[in-house]
Protein backbone atom coordinates (compact mmCIF):
# COMPACT_ATOMS: atom_id res chain seq x y z
CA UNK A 1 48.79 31.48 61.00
CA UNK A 2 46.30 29.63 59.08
CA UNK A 3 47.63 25.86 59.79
CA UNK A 4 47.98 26.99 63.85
CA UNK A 5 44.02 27.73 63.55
CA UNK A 6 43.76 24.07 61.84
CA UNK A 7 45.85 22.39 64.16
CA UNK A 8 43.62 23.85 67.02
CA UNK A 9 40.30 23.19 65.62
CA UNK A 10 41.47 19.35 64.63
CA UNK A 11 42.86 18.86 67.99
CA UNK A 12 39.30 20.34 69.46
CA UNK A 13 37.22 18.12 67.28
CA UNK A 14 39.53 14.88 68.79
CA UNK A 15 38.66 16.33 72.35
CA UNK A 16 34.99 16.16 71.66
CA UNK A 17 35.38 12.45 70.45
CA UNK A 18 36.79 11.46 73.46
CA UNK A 19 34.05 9.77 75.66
CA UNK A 20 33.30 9.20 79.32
CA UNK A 21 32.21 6.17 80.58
CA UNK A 22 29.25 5.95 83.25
CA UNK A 23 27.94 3.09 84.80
CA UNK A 24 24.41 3.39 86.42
CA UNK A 25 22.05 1.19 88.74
CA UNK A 26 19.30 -0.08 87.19
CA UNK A 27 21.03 -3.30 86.54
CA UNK A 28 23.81 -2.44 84.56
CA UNK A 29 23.54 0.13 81.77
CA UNK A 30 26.78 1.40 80.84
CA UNK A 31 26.67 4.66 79.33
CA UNK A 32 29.79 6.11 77.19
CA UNK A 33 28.98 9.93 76.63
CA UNK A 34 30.62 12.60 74.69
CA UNK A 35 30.10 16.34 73.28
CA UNK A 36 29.08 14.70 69.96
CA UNK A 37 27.32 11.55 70.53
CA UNK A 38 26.02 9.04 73.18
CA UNK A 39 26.19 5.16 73.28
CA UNK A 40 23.99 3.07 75.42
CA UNK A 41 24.31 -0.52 76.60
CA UNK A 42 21.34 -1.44 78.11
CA UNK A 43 20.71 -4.31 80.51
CA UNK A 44 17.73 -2.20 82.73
CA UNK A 45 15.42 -4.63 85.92
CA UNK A 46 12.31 -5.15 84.47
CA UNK A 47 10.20 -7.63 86.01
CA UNK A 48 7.50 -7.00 83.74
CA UNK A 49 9.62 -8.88 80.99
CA UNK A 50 10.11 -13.07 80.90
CA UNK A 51 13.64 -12.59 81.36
CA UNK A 52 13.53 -10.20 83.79
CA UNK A 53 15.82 -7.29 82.08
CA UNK A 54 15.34 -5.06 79.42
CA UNK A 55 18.47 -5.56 77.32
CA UNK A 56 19.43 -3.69 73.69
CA UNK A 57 21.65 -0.47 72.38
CA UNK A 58 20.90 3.29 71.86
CA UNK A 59 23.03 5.34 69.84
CA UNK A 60 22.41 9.40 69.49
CA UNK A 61 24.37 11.31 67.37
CA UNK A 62 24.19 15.63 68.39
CA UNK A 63 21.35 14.59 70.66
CA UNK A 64 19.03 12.58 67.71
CA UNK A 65 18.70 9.21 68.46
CA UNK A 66 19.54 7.21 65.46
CA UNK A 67 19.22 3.70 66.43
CA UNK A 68 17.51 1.87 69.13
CA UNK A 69 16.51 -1.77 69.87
CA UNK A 70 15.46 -1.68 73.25
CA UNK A 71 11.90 -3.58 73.65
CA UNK A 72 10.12 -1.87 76.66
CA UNK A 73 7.12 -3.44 77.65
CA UNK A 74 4.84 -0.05 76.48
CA UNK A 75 6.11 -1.23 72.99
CA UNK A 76 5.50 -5.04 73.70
CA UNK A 77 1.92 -4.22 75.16
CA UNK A 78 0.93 -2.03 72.11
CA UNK A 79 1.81 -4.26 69.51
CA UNK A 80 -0.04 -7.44 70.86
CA UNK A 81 -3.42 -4.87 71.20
């Protein structure tokens, strides 16, 4: 009985690795989203920006966000004040 209830909780914990992949229309952010964590691929219109994107990764892990290198231009601004 015990090894059914680990084979059901493993094969649970695989299903809420198992991520969806979303594409949205600011310019091409591709989002893949799970139960467990969240993995952004930013490339976001910003003509604010010389390039005219906002580009960079954000990674959230149980809904934290754990890493993020996405400039916007509030955190551009601020830090030439």
């Amino acid at each position: 009985m015990k090894k059914k209830i680990k084979i059901i909780l493993i094969i649970i914990f695989i299903i809420m690795l198992i991520p969806i992949k979303t594409k949205l229309w600011d310019g091409g952010t591709i989002i893949y989203k799970s139960i467990l964590y969240e993995f952004r691929k930013v490339h976001k219109i910003n003509h604010a920006s010389k390039t005219g994107y906002e580009e960079g990764i954000k990674i959230k892990i149980l809904g934290y966000e754990i890493y993020n290198n996405v400039k916007t231009l509030w955190q551009i601004s601020k830090r030439f004040r």
